[in-house]
PDB file of N, CA and C in Angstrom:
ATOM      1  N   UNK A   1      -1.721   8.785   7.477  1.00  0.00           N
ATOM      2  CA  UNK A   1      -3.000   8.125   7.693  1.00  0.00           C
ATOM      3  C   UNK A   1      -3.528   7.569   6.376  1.00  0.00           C
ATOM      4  N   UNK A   2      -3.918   6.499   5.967  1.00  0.00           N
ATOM      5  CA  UNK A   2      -4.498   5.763   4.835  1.00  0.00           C
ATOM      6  C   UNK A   2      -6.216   6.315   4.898  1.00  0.00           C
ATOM      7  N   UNK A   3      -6.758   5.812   3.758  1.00  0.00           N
ATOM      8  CA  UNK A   3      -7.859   6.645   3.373  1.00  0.00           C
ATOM      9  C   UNK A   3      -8.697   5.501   3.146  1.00  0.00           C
ATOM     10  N   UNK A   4     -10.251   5.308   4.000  1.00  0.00           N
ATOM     11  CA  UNK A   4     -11.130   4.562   3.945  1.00  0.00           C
ATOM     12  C   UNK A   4     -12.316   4.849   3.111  1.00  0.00           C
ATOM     13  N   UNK A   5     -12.887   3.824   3.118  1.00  0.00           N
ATOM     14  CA  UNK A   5     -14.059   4.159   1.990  1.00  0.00           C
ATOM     15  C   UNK A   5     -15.377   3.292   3.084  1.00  0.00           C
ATOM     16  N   UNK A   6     -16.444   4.649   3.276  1.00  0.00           N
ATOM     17  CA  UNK A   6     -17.439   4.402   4.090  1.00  0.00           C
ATOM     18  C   UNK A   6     -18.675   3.367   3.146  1.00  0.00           C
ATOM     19  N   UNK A   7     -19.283   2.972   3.725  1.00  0.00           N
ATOM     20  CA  UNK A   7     -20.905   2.339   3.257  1.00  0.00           C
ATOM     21  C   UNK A   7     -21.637   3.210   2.425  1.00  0.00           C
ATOM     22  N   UNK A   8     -21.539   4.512   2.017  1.00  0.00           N
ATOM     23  CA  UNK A   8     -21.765   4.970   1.213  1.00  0.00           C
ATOM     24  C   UNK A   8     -21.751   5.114  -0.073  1.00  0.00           C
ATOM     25  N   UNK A   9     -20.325   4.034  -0.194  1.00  0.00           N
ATOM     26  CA  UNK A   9     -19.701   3.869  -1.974  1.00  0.00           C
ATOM     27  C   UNK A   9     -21.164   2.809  -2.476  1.00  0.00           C
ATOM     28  N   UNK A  10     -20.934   3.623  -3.571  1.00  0.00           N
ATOM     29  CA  UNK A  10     -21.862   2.874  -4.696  1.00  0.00           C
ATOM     30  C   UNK A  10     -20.936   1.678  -5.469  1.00  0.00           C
ATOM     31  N   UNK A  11     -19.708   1.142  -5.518  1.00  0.00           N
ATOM     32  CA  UNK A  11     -19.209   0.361  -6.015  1.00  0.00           C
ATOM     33  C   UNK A  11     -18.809   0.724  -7.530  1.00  0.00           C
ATOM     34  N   UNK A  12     -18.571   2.268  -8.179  1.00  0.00           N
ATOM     35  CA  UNK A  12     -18.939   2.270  -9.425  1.00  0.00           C
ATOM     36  C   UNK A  12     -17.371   2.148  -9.785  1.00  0.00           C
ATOM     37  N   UNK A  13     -16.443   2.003  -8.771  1.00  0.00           N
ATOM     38  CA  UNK A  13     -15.175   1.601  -9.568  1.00  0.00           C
ATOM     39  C   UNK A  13     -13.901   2.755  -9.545  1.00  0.00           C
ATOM     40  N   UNK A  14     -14.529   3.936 -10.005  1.00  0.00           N
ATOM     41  CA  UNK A  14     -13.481   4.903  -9.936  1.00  0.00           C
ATOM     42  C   UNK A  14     -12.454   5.170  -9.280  1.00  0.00           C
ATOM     43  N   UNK A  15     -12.642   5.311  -7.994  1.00  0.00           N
ATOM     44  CA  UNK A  15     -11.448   5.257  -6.743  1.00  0.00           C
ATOM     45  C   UNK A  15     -10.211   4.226  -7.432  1.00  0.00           C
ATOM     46  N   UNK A  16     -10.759   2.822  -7.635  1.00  0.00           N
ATOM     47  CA  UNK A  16      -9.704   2.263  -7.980  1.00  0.00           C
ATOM     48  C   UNK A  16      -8.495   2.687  -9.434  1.00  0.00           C
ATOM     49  N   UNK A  17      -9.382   3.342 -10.453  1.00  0.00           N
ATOM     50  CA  UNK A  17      -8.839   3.583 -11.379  1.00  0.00           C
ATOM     51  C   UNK A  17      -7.554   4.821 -11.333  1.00  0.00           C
ATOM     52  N   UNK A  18      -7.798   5.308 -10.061  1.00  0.00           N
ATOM     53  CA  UNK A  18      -6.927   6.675  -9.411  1.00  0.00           C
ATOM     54  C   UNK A  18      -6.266   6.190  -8.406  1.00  0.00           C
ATOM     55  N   UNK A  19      -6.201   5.012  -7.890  1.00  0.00           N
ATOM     56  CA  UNK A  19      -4.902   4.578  -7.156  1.00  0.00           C
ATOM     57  C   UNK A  19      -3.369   4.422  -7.575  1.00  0.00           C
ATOM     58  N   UNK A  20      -2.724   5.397  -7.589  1.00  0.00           N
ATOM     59  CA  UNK A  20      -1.353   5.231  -8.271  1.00  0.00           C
ATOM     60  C   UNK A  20      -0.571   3.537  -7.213  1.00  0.00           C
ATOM     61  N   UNK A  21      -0.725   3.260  -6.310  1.00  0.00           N
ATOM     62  CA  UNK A  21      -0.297   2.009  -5.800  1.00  0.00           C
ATOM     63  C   UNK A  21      -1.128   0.627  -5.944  1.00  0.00           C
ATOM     64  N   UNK A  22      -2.372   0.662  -6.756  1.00  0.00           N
ATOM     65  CA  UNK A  22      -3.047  -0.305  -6.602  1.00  0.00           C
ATOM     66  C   UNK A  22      -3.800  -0.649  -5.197  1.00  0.00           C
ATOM     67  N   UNK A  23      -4.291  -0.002  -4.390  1.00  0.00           N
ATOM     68  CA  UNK A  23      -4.437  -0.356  -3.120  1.00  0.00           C
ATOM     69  C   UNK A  23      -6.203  -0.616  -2.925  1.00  0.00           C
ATOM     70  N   UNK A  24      -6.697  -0.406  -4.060  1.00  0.00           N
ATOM     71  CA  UNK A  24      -8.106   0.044  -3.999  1.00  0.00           C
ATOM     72  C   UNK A  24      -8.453  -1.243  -4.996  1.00  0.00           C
ATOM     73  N   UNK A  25      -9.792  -2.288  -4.071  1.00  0.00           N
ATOM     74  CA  UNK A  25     -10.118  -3.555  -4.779  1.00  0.00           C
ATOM     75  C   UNK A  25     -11.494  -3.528  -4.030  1.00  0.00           C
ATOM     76  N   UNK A  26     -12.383  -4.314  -4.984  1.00  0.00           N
ATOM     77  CA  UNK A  26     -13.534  -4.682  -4.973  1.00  0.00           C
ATOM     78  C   UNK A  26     -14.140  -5.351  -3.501  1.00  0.00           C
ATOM     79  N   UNK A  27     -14.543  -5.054  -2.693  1.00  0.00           N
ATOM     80  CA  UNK A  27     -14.742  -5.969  -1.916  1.00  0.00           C
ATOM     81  C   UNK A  27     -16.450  -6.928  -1.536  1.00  0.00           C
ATOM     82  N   UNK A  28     -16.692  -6.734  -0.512  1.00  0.00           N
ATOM     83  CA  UNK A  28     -18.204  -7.130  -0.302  1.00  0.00           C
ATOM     84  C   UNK A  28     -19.469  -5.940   0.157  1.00  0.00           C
ATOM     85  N   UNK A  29     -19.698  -5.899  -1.667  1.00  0.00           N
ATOM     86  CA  UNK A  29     -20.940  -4.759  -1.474  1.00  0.00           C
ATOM     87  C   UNK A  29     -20.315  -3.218  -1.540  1.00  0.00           C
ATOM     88  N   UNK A  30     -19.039  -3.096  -1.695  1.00  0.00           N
ATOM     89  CA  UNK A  30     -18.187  -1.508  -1.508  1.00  0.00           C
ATOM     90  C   UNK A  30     -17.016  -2.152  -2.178  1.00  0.00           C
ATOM     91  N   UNK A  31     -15.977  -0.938  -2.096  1.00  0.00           N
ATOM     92  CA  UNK A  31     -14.456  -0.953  -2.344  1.00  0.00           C
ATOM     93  C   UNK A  31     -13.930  -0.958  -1.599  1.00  0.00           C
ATOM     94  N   UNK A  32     -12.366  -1.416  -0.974  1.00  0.00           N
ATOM     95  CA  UNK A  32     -11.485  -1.137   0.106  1.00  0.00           C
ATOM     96  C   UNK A  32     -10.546  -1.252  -0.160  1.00  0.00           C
ATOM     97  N   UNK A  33     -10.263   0.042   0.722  1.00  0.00           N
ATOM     98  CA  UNK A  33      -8.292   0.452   0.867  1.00  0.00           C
ATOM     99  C   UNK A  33      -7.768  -0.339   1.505  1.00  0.00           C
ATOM    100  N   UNK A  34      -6.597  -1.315   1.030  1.00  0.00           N
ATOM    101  CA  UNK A  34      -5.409  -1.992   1.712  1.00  0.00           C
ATOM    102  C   UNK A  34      -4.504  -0.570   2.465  1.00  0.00           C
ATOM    103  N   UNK A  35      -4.803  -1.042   3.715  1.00  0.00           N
ATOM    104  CA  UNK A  35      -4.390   0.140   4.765  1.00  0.00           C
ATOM    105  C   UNK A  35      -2.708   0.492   4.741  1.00  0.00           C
ATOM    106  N   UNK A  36      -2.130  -1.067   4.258  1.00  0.00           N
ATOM    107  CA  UNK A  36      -1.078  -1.494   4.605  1.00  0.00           C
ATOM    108  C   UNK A  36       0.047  -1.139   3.126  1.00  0.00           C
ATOM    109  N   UNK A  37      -1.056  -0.721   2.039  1.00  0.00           N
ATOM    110  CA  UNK A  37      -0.478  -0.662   0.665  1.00  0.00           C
ATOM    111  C   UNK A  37      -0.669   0.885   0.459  1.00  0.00           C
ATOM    112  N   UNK A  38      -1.984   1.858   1.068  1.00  0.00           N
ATOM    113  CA  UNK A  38      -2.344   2.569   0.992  1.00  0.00           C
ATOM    114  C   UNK A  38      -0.901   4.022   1.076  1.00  0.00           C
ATOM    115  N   UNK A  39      -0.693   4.933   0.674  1.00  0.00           N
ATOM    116  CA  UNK A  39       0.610   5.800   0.300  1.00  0.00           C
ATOM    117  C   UNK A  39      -0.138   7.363   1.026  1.00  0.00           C
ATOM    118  N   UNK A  40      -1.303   7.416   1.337  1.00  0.00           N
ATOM    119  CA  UNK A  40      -2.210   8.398   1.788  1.00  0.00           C
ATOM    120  C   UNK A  40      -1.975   9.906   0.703  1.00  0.00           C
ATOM    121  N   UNK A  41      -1.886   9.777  -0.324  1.00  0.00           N
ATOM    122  CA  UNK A  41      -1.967  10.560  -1.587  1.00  0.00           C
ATOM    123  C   UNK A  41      -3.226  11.178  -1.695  1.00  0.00           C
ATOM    124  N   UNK A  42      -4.013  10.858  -1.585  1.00  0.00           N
ATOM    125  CA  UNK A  42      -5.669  11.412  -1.610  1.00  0.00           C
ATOM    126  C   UNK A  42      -6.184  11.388  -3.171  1.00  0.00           C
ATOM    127  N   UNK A  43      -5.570  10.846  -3.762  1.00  0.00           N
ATOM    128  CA  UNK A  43      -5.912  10.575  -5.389  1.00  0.00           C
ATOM    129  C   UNK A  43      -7.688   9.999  -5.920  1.00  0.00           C
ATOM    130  N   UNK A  44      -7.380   8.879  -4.903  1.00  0.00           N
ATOM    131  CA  UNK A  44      -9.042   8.061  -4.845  1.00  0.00           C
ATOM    132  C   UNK A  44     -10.244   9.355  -4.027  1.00  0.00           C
ATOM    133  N   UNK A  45     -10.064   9.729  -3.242  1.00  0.00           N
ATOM    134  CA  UNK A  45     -11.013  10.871  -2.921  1.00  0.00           C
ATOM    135  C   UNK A  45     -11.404  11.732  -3.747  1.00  0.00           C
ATOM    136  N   UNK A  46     -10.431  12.460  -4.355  1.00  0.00           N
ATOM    137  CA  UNK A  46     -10.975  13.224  -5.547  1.00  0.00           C
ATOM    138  C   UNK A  46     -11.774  12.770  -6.965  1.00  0.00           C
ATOM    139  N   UNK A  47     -11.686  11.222  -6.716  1.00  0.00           N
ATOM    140  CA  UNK A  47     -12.505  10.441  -8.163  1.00  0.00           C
ATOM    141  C   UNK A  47     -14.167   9.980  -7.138  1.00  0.00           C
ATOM    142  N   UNK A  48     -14.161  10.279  -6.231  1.00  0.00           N
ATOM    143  CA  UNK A  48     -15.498   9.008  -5.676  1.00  0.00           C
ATOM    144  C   UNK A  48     -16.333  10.518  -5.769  1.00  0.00           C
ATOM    145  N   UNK A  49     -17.808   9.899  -6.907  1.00  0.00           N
ATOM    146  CA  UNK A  49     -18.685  10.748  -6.799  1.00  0.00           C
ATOM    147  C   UNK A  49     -19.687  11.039  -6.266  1.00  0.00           C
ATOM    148  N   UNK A  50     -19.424  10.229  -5.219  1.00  0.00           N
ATOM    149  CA  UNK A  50     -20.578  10.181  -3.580  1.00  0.00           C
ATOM    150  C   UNK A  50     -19.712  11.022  -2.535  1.00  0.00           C
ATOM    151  N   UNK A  51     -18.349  11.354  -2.607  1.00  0.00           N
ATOM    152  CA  UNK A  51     -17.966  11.460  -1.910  1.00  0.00           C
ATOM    153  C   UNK A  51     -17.698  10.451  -0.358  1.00  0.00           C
ATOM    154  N   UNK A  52     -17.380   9.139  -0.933  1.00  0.00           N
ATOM    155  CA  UNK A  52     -17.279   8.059   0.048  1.00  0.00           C
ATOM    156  C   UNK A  52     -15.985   7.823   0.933  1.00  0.00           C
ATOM    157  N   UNK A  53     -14.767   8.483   0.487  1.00  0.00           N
ATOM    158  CA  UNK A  53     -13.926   8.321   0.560  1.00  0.00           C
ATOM    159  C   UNK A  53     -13.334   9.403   1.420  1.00  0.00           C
ATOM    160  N   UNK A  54     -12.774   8.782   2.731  1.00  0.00           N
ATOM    161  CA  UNK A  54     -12.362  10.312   3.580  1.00  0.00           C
ATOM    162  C   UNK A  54     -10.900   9.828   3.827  1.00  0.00           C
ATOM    163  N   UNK A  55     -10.106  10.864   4.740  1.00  0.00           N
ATOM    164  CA  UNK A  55      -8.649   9.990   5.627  1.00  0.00           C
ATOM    165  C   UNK A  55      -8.891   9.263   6.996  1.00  0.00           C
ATOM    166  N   UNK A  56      -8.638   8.666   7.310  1.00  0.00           N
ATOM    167  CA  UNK A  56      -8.663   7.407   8.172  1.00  0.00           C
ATOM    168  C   UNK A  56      -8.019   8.727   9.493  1.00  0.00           C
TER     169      UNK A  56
END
Protein backbone atom coordinates (compact mmCIF):
# COMPACT_ATOMS: atom_id res chain seq x y z
CA UNK A 1 0.00 0.00 0.00
CA UNK A 2 1.64 3.55 -0.83
CA UNK A 3 1.44 6.26 1.78
CA UNK A 4 -0.74 9.50 1.43
CA UNK A 5 -0.41 12.75 2.82
CA UNK A 6 -3.81 14.23 4.26
CA UNK A 7 -4.84 18.22 4.27
CA UNK A 8 -3.24 18.44 7.31
CA UNK A 9 0.45 18.84 5.93
CA UNK A 10 1.77 22.15 6.57
CA UNK A 11 3.97 21.99 3.38
CA UNK A 12 7.25 22.33 5.49
CA UNK A 13 9.08 19.91 3.15
CA UNK A 14 10.44 17.16 5.26
CA UNK A 15 8.60 14.06 4.04
CA UNK A 16 10.26 14.79 0.85
CA UNK A 17 13.77 14.97 2.17
CA UNK A 18 13.16 11.14 3.59
CA UNK A 19 11.95 9.69 0.43
CA UNK A 20 14.63 7.19 -0.50
CA UNK A 21 12.69 6.93 -4.21
CA UNK A 22 11.94 10.49 -4.77
CA UNK A 23 8.22 10.04 -4.76
CA UNK A 24 7.32 12.97 -2.52
CA UNK A 25 6.80 16.61 -4.53
CA UNK A 26 5.30 19.81 -3.85
CA UNK A 27 1.94 20.02 -4.92
CA UNK A 28 -1.18 22.49 -4.56
CA UNK A 29 -1.23 23.86 -1.01
CA UNK A 30 0.33 20.19 0.49
CA UNK A 31 2.84 17.49 -0.65
CA UNK A 32 2.04 14.29 -2.65
CA UNK A 33 2.97 10.77 -2.92
CA UNK A 34 3.38 9.47 -6.55
CA UNK A 35 1.32 6.31 -5.72
CA UNK A 36 2.87 4.72 -8.68
CA UNK A 37 6.69 5.57 -7.56
CA UNK A 38 5.79 5.21 -3.94
CA UNK A 39 8.02 1.69 -2.43
CA UNK A 40 5.60 1.85 0.89
CA UNK A 41 8.86 2.07 3.23
CA UNK A 42 7.22 4.42 5.72
CA UNK A 43 10.38 6.67 5.77
CA UNK A 44 8.25 10.03 4.99
CA UNK A 45 5.86 9.26 8.02
CA UNK A 46 8.38 9.21 10.49
CA UNK A 47 9.76 12.89 9.27
CA UNK A 48 6.06 14.75 9.02
CA UNK A 49 5.71 16.76 12.23
CA UNK A 50 1.95 17.05 12.07
CA UNK A 51 1.78 13.73 11.65
CA UNK A 52 0.11 14.06 8.05
CA UNK A 53 1.24 11.19 6.59
CA UNK A 54 -0.55 7.71 7.04
CA UNK A 55 -0.65 4.20 4.65
CA UNK A 56 -3.11 4.38 1.98
Amino acid sequence: MAYVISDSCISCGSCAGGCPVGAISEGDGKFEIASDTCISCGACAGTCPVGAISEE
